[in-house]
N, C-alpha and C. Protein backbone atom coordinates (compact mmCIF):
# COMPACT_ATOMS: atom_id res chain seq x y z
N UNK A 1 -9.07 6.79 -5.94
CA UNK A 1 -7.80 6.42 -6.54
C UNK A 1 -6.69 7.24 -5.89
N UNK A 2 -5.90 6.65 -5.81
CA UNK A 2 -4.38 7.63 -5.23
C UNK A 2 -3.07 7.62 -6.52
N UNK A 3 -2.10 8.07 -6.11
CA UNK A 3 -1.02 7.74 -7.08
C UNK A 3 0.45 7.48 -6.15
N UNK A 4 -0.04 6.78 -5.07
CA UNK A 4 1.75 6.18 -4.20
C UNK A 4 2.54 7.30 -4.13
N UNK A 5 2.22 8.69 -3.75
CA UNK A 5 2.83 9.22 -3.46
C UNK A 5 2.84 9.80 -1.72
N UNK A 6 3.65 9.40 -0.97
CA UNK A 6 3.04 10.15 0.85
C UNK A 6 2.68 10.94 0.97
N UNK A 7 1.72 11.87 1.80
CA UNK A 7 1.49 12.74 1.89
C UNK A 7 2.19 12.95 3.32
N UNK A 8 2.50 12.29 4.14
CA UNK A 8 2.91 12.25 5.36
C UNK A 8 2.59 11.45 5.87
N UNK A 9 3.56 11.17 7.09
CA UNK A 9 3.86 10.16 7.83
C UNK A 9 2.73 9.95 9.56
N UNK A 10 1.59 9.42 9.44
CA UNK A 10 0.99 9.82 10.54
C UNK A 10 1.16 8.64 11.70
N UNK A 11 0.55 8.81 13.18
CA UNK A 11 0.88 7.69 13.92
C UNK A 11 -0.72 7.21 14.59
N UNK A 12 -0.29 6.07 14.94
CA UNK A 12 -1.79 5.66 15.41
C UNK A 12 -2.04 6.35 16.69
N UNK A 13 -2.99 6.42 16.81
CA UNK A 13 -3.01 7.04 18.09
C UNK A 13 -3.86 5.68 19.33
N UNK A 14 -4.88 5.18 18.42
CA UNK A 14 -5.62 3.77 19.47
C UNK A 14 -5.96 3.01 18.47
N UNK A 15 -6.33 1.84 18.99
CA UNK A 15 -7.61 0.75 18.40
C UNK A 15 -8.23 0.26 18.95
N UNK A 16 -9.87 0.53 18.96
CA UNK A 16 -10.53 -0.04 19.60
C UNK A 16 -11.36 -0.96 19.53
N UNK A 17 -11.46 -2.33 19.74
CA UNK A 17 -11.89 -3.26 19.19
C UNK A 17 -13.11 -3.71 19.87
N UNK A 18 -14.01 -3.23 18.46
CA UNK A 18 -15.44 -3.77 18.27
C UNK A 18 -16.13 -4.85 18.26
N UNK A 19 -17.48 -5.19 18.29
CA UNK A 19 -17.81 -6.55 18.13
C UNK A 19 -17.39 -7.12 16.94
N UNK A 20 -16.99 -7.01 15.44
CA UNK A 20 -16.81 -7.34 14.36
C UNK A 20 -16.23 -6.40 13.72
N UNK A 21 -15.47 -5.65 14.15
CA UNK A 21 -14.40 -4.75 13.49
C UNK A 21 -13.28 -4.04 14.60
N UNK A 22 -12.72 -3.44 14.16
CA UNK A 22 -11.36 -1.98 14.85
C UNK A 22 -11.18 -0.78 14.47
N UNK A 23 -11.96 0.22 15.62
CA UNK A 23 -11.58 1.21 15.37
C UNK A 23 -10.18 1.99 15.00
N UNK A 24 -9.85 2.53 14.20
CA UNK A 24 -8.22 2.82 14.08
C UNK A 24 -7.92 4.27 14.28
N UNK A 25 -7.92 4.97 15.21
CA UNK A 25 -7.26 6.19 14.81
C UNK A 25 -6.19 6.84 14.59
N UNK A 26 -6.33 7.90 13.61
CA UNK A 26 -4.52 7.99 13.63
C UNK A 26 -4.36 9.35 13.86
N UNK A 27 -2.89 9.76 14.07
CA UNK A 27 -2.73 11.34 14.47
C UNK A 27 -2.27 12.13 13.14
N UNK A 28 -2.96 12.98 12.45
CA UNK A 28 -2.05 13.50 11.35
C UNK A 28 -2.65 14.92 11.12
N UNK A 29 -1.68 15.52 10.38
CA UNK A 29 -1.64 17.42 10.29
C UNK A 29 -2.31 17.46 8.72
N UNK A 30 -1.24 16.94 7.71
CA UNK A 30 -1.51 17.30 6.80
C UNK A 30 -2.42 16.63 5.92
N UNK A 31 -2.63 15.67 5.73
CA UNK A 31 -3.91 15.02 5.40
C UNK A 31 -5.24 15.42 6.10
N UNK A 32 -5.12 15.78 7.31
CA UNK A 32 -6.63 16.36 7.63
C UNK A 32 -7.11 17.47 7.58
N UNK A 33 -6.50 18.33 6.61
CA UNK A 33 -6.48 19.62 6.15
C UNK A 33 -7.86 18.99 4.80
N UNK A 34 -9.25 20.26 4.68
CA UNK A 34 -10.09 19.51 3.64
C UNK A 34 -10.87 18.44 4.09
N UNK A 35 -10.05 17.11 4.94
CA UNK A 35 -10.66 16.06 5.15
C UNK A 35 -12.12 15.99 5.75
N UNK A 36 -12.96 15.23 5.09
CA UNK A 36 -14.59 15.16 5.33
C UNK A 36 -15.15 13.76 5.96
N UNK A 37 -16.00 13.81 6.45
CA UNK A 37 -16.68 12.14 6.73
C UNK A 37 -16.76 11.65 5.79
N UNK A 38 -16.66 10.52 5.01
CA UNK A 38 -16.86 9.35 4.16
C UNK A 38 -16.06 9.84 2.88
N UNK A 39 -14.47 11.05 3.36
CA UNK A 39 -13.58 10.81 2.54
C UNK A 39 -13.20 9.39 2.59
N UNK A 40 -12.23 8.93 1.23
CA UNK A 40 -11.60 7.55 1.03
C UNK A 40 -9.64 8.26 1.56
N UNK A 41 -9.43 7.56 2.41
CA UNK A 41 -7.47 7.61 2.54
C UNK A 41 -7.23 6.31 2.46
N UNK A 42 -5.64 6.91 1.86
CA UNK A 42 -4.93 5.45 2.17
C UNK A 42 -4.34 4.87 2.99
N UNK A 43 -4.54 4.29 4.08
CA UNK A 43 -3.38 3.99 5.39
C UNK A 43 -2.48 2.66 5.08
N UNK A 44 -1.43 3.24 4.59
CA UNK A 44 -0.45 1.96 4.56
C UNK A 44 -0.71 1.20 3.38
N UNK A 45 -1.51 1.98 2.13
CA UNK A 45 -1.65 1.15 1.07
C UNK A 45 -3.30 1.14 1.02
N UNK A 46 -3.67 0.94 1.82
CA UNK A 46 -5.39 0.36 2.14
C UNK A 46 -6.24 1.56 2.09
N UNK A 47 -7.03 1.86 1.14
CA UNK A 47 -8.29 2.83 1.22
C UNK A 47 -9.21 2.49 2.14
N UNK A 48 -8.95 3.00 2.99
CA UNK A 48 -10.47 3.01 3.84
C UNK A 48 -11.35 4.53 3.77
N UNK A 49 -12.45 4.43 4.74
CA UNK A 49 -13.45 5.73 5.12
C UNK A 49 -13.11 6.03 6.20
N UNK A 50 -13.14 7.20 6.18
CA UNK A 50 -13.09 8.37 7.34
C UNK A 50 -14.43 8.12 7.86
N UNK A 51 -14.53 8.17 9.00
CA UNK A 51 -15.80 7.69 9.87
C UNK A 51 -15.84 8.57 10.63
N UNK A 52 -14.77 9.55 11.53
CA UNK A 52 -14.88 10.60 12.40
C UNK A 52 -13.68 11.63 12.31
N UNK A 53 -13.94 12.51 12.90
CA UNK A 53 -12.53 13.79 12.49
C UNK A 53 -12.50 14.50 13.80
N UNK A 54 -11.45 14.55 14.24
CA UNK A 54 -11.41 15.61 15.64
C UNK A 54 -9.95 16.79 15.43
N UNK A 55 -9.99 17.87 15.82
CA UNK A 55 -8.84 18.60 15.51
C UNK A 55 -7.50 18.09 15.35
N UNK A 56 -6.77 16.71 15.52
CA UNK A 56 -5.60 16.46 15.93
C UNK A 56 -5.59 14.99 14.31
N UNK A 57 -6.86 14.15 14.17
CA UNK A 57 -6.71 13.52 13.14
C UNK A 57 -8.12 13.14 12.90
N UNK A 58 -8.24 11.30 12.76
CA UNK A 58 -9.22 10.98 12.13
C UNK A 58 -9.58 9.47 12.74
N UNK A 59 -10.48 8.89 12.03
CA UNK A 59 -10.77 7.58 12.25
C UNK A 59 -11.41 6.53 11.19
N UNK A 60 -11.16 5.71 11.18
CA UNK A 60 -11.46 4.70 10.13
C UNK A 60 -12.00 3.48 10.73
N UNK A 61 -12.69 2.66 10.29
CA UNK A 61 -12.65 1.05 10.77
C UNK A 61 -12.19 -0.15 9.78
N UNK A 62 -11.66 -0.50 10.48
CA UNK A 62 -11.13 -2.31 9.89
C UNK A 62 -12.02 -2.46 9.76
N UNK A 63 -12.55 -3.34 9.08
CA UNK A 63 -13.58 -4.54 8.63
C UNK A 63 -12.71 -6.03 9.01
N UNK A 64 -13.34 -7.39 9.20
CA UNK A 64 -12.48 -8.35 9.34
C UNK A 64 -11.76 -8.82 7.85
N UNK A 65 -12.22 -8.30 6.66
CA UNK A 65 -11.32 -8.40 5.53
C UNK A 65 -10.34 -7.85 5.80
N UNK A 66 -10.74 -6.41 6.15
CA UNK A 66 -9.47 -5.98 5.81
C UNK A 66 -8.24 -6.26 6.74
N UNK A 67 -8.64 -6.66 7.80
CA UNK A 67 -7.41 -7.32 9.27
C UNK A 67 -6.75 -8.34 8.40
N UNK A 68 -7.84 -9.22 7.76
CA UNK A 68 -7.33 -10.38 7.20
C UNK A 68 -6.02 -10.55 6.10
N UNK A 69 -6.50 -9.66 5.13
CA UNK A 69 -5.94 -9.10 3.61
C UNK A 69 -5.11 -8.14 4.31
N UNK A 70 -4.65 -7.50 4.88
CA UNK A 70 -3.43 -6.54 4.99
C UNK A 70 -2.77 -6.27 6.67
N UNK A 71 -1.48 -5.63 6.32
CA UNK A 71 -0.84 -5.81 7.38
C UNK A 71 -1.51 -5.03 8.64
N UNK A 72 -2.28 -4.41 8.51
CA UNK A 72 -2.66 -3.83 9.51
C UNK A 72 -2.91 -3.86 10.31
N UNK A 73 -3.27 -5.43 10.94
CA UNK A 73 -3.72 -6.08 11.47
C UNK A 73 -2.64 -6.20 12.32
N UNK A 74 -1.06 -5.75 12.11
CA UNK A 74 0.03 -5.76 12.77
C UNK A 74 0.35 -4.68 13.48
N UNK A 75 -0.51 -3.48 13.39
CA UNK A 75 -0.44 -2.16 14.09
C UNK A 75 -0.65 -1.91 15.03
N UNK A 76 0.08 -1.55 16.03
CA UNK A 76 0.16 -1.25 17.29
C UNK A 76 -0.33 0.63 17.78
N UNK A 77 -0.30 1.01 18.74
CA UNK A 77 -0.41 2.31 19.26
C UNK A 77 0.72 2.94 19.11
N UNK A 78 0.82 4.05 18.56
CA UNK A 78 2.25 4.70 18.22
C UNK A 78 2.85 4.29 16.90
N UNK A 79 2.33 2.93 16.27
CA UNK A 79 3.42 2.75 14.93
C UNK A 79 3.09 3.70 14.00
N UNK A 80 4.10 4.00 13.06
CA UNK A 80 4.01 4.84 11.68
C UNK A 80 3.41 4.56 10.54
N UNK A 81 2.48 5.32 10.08
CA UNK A 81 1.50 4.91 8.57
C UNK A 81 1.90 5.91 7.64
N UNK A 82 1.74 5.53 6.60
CA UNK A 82 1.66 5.69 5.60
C UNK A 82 0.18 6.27 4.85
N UNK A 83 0.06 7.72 4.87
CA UNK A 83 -1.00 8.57 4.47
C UNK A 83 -1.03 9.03 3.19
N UNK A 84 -2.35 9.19 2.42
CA UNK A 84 -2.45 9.85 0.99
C UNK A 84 -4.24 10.13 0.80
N UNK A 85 -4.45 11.24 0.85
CA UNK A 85 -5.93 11.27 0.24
C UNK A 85 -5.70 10.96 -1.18
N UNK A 86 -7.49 10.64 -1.46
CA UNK A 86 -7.46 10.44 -2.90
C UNK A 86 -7.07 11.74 -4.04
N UNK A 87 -6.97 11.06 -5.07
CA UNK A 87 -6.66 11.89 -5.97
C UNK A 87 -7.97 12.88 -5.98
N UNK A 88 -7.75 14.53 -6.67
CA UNK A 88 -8.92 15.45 -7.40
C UNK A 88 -8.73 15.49 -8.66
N UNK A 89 -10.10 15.14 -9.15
CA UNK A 89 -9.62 15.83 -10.45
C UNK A 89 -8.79 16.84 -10.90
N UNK A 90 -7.57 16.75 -11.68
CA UNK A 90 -7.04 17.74 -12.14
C UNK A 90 -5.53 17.73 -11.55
N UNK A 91 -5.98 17.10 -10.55
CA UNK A 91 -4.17 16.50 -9.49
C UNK A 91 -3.24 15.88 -10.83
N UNK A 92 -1.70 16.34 -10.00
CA UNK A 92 -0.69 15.76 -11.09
C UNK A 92 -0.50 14.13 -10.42
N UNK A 93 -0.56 13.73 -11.37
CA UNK A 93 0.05 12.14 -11.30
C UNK A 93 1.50 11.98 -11.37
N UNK A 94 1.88 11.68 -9.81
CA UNK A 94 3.23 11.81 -10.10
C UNK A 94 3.73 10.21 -9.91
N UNK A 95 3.12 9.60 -8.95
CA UNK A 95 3.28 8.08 -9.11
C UNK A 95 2.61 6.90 -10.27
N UNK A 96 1.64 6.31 -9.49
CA UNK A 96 1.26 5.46 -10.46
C UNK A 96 -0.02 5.35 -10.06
N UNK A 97 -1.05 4.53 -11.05
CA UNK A 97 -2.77 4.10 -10.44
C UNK A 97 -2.44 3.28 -9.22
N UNK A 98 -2.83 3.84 -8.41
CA UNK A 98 -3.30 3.06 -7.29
C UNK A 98 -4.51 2.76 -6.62
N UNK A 99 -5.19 1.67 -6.73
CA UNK A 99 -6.56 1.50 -6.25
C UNK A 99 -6.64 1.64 -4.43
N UNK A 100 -5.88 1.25 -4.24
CA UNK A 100 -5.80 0.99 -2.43
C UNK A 100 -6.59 -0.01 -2.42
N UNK A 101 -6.54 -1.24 -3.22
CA UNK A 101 -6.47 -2.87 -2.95
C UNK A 101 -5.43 -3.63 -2.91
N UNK A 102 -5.27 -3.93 -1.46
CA UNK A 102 -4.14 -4.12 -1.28
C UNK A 102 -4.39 -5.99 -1.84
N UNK A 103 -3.50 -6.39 -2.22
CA UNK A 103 -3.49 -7.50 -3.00
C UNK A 103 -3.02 -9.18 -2.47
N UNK A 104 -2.36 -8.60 -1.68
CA UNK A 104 -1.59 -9.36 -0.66
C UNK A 104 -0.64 -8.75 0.54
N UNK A 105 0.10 -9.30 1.42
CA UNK A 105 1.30 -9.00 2.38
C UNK A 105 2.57 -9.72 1.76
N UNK A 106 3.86 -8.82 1.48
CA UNK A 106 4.81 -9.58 1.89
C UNK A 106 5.99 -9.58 3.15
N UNK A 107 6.79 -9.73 2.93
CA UNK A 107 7.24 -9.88 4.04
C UNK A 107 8.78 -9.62 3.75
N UNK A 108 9.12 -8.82 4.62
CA UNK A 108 10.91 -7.57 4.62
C UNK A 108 11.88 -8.82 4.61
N UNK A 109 12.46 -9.43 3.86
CA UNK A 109 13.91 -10.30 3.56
C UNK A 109 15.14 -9.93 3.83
N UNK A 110 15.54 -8.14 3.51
CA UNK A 110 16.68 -7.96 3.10
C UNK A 110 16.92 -6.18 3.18
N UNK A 111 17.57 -5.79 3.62
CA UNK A 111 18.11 -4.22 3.25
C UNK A 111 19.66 -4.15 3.09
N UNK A 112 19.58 -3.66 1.80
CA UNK A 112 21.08 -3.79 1.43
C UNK A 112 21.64 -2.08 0.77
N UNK A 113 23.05 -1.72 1.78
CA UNK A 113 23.25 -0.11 1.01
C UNK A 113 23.39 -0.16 -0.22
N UNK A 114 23.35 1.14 -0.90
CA UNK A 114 24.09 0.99 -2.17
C UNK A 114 24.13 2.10 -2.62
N UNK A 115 25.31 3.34 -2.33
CA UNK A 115 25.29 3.92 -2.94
C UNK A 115 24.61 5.02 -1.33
N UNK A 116 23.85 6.18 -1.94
CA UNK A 116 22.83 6.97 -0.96
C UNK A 116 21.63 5.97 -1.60
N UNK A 117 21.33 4.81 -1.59
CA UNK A 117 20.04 4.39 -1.81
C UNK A 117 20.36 3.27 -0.33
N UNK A 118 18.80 2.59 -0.35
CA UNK A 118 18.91 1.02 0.44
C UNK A 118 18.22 0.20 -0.48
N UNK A 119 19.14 -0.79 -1.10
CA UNK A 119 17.73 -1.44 -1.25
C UNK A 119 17.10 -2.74 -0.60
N UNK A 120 15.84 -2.68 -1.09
CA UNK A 120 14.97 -3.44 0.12
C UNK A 120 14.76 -4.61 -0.53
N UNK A 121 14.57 -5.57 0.47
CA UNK A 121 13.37 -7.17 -0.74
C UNK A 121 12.67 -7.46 -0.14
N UNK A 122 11.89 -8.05 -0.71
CA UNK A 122 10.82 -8.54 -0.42
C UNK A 122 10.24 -9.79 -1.19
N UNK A 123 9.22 -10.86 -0.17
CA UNK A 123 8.83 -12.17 -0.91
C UNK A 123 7.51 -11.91 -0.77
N UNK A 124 6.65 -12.41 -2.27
CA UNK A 124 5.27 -12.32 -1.92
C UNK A 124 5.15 -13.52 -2.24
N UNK A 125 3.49 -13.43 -1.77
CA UNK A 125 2.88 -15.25 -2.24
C UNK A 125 3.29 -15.38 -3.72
N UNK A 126 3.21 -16.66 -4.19
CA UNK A 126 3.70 -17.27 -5.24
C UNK A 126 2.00 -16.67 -6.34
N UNK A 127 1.16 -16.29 -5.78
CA UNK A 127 -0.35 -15.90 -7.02
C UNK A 127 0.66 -14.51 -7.36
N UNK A 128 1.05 -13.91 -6.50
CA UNK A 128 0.89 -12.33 -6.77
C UNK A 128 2.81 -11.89 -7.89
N UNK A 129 3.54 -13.26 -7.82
CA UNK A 129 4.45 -12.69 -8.18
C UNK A 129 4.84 -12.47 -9.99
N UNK A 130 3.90 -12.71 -10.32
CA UNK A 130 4.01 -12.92 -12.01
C UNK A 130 3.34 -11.42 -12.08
N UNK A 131 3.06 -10.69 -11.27
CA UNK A 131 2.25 -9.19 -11.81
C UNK A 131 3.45 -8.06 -11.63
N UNK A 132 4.36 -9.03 -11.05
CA UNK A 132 5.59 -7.83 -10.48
C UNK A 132 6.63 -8.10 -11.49
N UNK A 133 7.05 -6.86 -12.17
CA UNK A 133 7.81 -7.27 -13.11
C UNK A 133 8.92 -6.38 -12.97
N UNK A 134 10.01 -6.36 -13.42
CA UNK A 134 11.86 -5.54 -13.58
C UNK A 134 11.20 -4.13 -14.18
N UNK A 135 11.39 -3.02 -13.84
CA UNK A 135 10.84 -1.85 -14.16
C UNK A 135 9.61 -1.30 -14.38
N UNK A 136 9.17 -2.13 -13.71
CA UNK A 136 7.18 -2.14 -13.16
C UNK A 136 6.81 -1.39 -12.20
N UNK A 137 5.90 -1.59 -11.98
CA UNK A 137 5.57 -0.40 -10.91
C UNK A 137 5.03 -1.44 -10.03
N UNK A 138 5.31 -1.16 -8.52
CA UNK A 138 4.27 -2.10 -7.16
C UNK A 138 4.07 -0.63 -6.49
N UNK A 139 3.07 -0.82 -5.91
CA UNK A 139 2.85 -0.07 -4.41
C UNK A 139 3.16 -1.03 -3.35
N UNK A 140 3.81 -0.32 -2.39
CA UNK A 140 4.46 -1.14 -1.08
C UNK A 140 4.14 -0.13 0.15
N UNK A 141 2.78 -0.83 0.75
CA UNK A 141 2.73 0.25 1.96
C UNK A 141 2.13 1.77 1.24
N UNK A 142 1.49 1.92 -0.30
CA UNK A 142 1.22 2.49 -0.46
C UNK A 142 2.06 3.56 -1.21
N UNK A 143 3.28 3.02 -1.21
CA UNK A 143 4.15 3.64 -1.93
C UNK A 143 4.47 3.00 -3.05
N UNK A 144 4.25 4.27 -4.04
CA UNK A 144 4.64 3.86 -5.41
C UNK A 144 6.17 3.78 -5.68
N UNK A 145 6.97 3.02 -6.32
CA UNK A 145 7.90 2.61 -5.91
C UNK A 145 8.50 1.40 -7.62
N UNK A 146 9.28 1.08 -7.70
CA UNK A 146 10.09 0.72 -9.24
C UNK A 146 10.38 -0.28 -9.03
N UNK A 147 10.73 -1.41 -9.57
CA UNK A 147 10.66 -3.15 -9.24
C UNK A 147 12.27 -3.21 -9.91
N UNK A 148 13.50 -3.21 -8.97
CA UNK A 148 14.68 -3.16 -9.71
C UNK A 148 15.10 -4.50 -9.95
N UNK A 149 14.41 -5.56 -9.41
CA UNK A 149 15.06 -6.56 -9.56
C UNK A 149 13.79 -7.79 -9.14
N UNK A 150 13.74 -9.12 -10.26
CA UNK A 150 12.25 -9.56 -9.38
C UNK A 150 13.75 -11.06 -9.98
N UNK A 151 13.17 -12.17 -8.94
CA UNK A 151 13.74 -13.55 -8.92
C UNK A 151 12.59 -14.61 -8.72
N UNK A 152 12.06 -15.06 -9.14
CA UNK A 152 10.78 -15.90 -8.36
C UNK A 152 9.62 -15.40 -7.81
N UNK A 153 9.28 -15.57 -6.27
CA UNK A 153 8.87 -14.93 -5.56
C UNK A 153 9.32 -13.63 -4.55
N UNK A 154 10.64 -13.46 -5.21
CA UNK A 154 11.39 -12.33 -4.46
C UNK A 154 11.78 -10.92 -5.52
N UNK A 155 11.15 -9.87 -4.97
CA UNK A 155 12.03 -8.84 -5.46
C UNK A 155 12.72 -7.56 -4.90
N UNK A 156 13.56 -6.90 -5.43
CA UNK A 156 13.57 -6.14 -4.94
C UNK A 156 13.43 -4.00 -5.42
N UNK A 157 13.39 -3.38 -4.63
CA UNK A 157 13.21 -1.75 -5.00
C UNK A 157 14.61 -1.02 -4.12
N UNK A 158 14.53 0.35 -4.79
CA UNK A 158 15.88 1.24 -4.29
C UNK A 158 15.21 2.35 -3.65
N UNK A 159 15.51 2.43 -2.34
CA UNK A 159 15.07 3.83 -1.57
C UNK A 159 15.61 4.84 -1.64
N UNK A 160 15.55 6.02 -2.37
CA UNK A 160 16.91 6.88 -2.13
C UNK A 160 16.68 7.19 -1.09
N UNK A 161 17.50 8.39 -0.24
CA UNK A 161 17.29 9.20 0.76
C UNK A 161 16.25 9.75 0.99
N UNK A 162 15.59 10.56 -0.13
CA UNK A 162 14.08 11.17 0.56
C UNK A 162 13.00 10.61 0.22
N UNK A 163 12.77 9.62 -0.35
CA UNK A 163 12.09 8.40 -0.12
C UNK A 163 12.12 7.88 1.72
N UNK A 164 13.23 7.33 1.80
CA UNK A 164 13.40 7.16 3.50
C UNK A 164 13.12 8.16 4.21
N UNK A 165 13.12 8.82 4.25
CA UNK A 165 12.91 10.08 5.31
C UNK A 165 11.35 10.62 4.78
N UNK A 166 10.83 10.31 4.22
CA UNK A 166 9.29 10.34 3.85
C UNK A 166 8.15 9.35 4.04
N UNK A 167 8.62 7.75 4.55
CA UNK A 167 7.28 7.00 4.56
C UNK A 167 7.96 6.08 5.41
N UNK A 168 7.28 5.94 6.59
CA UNK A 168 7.60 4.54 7.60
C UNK A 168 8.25 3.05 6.79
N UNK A 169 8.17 3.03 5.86
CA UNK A 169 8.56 2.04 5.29
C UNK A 169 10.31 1.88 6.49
N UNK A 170 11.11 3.23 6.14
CA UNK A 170 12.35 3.01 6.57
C UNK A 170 12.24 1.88 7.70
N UNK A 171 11.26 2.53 8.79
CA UNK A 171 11.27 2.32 10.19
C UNK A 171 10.78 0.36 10.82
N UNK A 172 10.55 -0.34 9.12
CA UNK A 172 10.73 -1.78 9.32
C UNK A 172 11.30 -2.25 9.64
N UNK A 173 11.25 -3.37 9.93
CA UNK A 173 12.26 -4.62 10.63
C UNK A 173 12.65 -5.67 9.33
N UNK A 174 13.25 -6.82 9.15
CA UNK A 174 13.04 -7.67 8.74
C UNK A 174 12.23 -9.04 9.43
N UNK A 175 11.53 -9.36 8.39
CA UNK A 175 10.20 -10.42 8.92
C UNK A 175 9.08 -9.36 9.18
N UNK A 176 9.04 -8.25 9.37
CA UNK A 176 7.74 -7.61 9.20
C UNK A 176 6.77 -7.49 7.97
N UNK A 177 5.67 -7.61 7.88
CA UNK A 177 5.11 -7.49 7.00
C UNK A 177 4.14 -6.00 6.24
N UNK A 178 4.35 -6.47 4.62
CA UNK A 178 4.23 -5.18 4.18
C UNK A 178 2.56 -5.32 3.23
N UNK A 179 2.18 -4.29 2.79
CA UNK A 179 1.23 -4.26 1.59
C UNK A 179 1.45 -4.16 0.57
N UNK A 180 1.13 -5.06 -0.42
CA UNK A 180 1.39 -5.34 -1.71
C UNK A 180 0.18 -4.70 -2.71
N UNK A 181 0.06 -4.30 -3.49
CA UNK A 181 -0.70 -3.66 -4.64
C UNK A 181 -0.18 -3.86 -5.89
N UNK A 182 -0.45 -4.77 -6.95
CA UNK A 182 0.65 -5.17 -8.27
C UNK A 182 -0.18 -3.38 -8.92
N UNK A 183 0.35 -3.51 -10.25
CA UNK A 183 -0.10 -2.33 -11.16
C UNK A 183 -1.15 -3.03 -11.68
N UNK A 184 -2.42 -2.10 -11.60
CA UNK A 184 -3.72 -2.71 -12.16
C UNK A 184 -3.69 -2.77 -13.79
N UNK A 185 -2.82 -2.66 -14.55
CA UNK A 185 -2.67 -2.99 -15.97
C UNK A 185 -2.02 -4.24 -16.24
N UNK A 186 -1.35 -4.80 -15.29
CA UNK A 186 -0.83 -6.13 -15.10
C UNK A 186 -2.36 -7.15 -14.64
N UNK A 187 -3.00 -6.40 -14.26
CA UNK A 187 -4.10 -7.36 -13.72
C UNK A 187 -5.47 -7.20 -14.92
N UNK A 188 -5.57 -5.98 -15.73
CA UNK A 188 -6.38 -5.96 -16.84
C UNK A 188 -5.86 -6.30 -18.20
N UNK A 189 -4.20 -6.71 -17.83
CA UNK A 189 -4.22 -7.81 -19.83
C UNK A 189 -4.15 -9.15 -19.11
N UNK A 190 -3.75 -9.87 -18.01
CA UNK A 190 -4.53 -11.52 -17.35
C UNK A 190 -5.64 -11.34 -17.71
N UNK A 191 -6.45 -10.29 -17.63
CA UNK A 191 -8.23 -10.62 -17.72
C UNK A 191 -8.43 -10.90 -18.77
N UNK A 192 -7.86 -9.79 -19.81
CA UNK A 192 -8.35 -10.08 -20.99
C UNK A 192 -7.70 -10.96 -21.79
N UNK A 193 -6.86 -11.56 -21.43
CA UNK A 193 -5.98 -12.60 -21.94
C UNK A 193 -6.64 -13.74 -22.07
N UNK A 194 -6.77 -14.12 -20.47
CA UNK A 194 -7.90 -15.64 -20.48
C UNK A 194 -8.84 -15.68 -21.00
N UNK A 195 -9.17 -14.33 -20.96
CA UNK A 195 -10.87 -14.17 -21.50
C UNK A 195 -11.27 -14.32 -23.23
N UNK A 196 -9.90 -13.88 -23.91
CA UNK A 196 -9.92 -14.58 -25.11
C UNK A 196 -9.42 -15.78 -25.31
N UNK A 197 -8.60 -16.46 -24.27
CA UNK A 197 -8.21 -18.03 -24.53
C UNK A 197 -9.43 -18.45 -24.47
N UNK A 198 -10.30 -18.20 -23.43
CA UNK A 198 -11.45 -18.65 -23.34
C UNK A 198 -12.37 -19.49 -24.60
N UNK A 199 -12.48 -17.94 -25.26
CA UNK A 199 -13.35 -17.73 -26.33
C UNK A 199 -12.49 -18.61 -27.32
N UNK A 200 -11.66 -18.30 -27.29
CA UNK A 200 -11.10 -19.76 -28.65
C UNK A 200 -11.41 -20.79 -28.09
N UNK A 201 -11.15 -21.47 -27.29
CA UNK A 201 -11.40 -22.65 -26.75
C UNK A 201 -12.58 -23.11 -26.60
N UNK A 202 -13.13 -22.02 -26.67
CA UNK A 202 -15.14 -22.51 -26.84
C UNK A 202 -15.26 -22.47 -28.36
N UNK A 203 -14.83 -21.97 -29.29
CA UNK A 203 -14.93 -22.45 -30.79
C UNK A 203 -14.50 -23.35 -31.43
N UNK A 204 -13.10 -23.71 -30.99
CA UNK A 204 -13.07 -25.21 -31.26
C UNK A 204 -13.64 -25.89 -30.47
């Protein structure tokens, strides 16, 4: 589990592509402080395994899900990630639950100033947008982050300053694509919701 908070900003360093997967490595200081083989991190939202460790960072593999299901699949040599080991017991929760299932991609619409903030938008698929709600919580890229405004399939969040200067997010484009994670309490009252429509509906 994580809680969307960065730990730092690391860079890829290669990818090397396997018969049925991609090696990913990335370059980072402070996350590989502690770090073990078959720790769980988050890159960019996405929990993967640490598979190898060398003094400078680490390594992980894609699976073809995960190329499929998240942006990562858009990462080049040199781009900026988004790092967080898992939580320890006893860690402060300063963001929110984050599983590092990433849920979907959306995709950068809009950056607008306001103030010392930017804010950003974003459109997700039409399944994922009923979990995102006006003062909700999303992870974006792994960042936990406040839903200031949702319209449809569009919403948007406020970056202040050290937010930006803390997670590659800044360093997007528009039309690039991001990782989506709704709040897993939005996804455990749907469950249990249907699951008692269900049950009435089987008694009558």
């Amino acid at each position: 589990m994580f809680t969307g908070l960065v730990e730092e900003i690391g860079r890829v360093r290669s990818l090397r592509q396997m018969e049925n997967s991609v090696v990913l490595s990335i370059g980072a200081a402070t996350v590989r402080e502690g770090m073990s083989l078959g720790d769980s991190v988050s890159i960019d939202g996405a929990c993967l395994t640490v598979t190898a460790l060398d003094a400078e960072g680490f390594e992980v593999g894609l699976a073809p899900e995960t190329l499929r299901r998240t942006a990562l699949e858009d990462v080049r040599e040199s781009s900026p990630v988004n790092l967080e080991r898992a939580v320890r017991v006893g860690d402060r929760l300063g963001g929110h639950y984050v599983q590092g299932h990433v849920d979907a991609t959306a995709s950068i619409i809009g950056f607008r100033p306001e103030g010392d903030s930017v804010i950003a938008t974003f459109e997700v698929p039409d399944s994922i947008a009923p979990y995102i709600v006006e003062k909700g919580f999303v992870a974006i890229d792994g960042i936990s982050l406040t839903v200031t405004h949702r319209q449809d399939s569009k919403f948007s969040v406020a970056l202040v300053a050290y937010t930006r200067d803390h997670v590659a997010l800044a360093n997007k484009a528009l039309s690039q694509r991001v990782n989506i994670e709704a709040d897993i309490i939005a996804k455990y009252v749907e469950s249990l919701l249907a699951s008692r429509l269900q049950s009435r509906s089987g008694v009558s």
